[in-house]
C-alpha atoms as a PDB file:
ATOM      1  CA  UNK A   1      -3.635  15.941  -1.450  1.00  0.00           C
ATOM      2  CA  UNK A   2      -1.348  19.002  -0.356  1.00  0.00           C
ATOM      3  CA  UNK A   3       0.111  16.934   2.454  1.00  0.00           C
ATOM      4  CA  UNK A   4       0.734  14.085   0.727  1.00  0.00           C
ATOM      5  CA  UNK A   5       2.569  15.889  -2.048  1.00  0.00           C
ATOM      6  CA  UNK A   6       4.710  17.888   0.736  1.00  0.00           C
ATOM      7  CA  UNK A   7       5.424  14.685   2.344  1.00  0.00           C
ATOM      8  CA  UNK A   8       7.322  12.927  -0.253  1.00  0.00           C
ATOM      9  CA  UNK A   9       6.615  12.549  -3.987  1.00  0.00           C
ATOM     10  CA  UNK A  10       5.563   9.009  -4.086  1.00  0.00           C
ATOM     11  CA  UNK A  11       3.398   9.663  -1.549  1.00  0.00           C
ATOM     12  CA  UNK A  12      -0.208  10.662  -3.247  1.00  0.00           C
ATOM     13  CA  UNK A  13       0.781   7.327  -5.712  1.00  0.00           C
ATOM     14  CA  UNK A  14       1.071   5.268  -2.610  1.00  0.00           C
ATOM     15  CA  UNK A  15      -2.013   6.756  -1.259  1.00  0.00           C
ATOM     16  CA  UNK A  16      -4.046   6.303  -4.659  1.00  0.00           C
ATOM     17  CA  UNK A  17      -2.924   2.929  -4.836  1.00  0.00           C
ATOM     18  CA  UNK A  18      -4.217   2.020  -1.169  1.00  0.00           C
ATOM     19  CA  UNK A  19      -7.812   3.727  -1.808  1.00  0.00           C
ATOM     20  CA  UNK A  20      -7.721   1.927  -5.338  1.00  0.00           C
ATOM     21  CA  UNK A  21      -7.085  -1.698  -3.541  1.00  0.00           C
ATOM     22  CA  UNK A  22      -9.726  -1.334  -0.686  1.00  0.00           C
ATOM     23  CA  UNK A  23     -12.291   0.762  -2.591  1.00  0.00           C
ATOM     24  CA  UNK A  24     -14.513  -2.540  -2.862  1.00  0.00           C
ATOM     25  CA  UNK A  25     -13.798  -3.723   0.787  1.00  0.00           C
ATOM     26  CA  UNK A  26     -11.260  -6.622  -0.147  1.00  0.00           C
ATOM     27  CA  UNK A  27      -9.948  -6.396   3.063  1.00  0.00           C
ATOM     28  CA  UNK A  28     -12.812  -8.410   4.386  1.00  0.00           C
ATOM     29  CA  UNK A  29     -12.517 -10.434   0.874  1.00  0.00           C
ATOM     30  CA  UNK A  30      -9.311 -11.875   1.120  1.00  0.00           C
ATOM     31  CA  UNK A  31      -8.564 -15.089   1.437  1.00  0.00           C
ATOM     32  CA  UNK A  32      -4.629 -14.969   1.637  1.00  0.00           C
ATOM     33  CA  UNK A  33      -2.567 -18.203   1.411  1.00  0.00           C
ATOM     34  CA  UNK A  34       0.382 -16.687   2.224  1.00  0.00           C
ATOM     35  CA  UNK A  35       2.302 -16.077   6.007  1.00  0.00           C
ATOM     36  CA  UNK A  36       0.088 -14.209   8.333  1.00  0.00           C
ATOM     37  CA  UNK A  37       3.024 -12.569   9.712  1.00  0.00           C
ATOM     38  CA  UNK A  38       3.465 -11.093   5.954  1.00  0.00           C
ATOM     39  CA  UNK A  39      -0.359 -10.201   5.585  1.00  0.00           C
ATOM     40  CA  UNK A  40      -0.425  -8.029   9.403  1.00  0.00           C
ATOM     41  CA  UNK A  41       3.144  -6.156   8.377  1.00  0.00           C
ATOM     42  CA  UNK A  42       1.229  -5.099   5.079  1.00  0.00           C
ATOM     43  CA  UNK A  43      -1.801  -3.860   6.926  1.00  0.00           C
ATOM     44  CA  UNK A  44       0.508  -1.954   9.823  1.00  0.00           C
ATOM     45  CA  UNK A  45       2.045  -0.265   7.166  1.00  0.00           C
ATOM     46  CA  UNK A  46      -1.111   0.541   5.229  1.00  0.00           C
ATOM     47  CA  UNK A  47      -2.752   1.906   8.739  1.00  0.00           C
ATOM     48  CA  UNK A  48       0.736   3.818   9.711  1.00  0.00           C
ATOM     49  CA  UNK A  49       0.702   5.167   6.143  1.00  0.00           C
ATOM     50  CA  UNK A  50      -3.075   7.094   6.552  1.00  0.00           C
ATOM     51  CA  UNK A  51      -2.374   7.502  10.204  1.00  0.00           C
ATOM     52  CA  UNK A  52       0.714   9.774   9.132  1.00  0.00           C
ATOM     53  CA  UNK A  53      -0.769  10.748   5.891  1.00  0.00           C
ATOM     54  CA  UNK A  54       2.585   9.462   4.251  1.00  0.00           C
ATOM     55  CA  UNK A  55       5.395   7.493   4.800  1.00  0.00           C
ATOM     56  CA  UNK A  56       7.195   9.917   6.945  1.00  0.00           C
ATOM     57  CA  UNK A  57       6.068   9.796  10.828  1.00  0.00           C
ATOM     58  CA  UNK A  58       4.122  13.207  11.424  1.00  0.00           C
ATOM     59  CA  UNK A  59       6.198  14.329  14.042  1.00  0.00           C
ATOM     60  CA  UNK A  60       9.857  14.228  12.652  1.00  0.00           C
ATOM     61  CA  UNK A  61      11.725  13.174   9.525  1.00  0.00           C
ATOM     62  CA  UNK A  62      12.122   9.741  10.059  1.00  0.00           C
ATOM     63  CA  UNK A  63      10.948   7.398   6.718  1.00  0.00           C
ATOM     64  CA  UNK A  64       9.229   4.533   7.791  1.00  0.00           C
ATOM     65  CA  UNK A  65       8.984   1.089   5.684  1.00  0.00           C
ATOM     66  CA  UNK A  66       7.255  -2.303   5.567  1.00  0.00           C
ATOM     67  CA  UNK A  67       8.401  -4.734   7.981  1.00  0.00           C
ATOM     68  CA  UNK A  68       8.734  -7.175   4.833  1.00  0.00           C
ATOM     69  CA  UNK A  69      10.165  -7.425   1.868  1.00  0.00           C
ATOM     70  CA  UNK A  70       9.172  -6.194  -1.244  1.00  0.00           C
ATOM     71  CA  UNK A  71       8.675  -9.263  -2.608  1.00  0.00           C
ATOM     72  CA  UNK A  72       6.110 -10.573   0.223  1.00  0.00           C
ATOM     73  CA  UNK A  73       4.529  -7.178   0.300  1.00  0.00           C
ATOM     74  CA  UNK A  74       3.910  -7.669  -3.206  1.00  0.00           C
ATOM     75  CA  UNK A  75       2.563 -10.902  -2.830  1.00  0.00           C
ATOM     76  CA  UNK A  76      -0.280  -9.722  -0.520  1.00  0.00           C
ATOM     77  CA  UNK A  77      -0.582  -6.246  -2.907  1.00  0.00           C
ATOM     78  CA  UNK A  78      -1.174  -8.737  -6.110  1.00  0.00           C
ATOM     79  CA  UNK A  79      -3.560 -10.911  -3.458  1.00  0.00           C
ATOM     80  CA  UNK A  80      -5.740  -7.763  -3.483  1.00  0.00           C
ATOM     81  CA  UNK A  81      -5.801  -6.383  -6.413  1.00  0.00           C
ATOM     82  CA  UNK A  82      -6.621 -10.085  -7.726  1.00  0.00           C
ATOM     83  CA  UNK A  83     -10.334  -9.205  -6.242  1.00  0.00           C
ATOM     84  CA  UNK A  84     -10.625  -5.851  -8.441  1.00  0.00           C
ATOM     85  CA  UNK A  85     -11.778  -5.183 -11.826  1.00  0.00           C
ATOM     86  CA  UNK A  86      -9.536  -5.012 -14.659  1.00  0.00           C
ATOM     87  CA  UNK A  87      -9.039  -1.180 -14.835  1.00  0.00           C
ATOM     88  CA  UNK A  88      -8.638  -1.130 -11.299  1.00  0.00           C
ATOM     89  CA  UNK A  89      -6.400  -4.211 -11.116  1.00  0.00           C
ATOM     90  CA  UNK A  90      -4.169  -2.527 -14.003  1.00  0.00           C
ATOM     91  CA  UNK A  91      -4.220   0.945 -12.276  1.00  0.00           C
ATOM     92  CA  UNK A  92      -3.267  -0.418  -8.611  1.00  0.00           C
ATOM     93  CA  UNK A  93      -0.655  -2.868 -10.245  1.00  0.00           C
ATOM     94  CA  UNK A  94       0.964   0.422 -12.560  1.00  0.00           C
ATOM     95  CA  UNK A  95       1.289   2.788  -9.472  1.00  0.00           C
ATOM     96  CA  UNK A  96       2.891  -0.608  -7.411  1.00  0.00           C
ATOM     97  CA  UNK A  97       5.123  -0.474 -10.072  1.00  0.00           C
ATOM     98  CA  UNK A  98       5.951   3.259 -10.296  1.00  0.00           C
ATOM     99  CA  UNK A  99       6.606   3.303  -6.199  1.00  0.00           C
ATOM    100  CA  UNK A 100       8.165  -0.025  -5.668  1.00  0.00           C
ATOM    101  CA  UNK A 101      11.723   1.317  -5.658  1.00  0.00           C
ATOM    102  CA  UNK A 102      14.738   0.242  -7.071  1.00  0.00           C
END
């Protein structure tokens, strides 16, 4: 947790949220009717996120993003969190909403 709260400060939300949405393997659960194209940028920027332990790349200062918008990155974050319990639906949905930007 020390790295993620060095990285940036929405960082350990971002990360919660992630481990929040998978924790019951919905990844292998989902069924999305959406783009494909919409559902792989989501999961490259879910990987790049753990694989740099933030949303900064591990070897400089250079933010990276979703390839999508935050609307369509919603769309597949509300696809998953459709497949969770109600706490865990309402906890993943409150820190989307806390990190989502302006």
């Amino acid at each position: 947790r020390v790295c993620l709260d060095q990285c940036a400060p929405e960082c350990p939300k971002i990360f919660d949220m992630f481990q929040i949405l998978f924790s019951n393997g919905t990844v292998n659960k989902l069924k999305f009717a959406g783009d494909a194209d919409h559902l792989t940028h989501f999961y490259n920027y879910v990987v790049a996120f753990y694989g740099n332990l933030g949303n900064y790349l591990s070897f400089g200062d250079r933010k990276f993003a979703p390839r999508i918008t935050v609307e369509e990155f919603e769309a597949v974050l509300q696809a998953h969190a459709k497949l969770l319990s109600g706490g865990l639906r309402a906890r993943a949905l409150q820190l989307w909403e806390e990190v989502k930007g302006p």
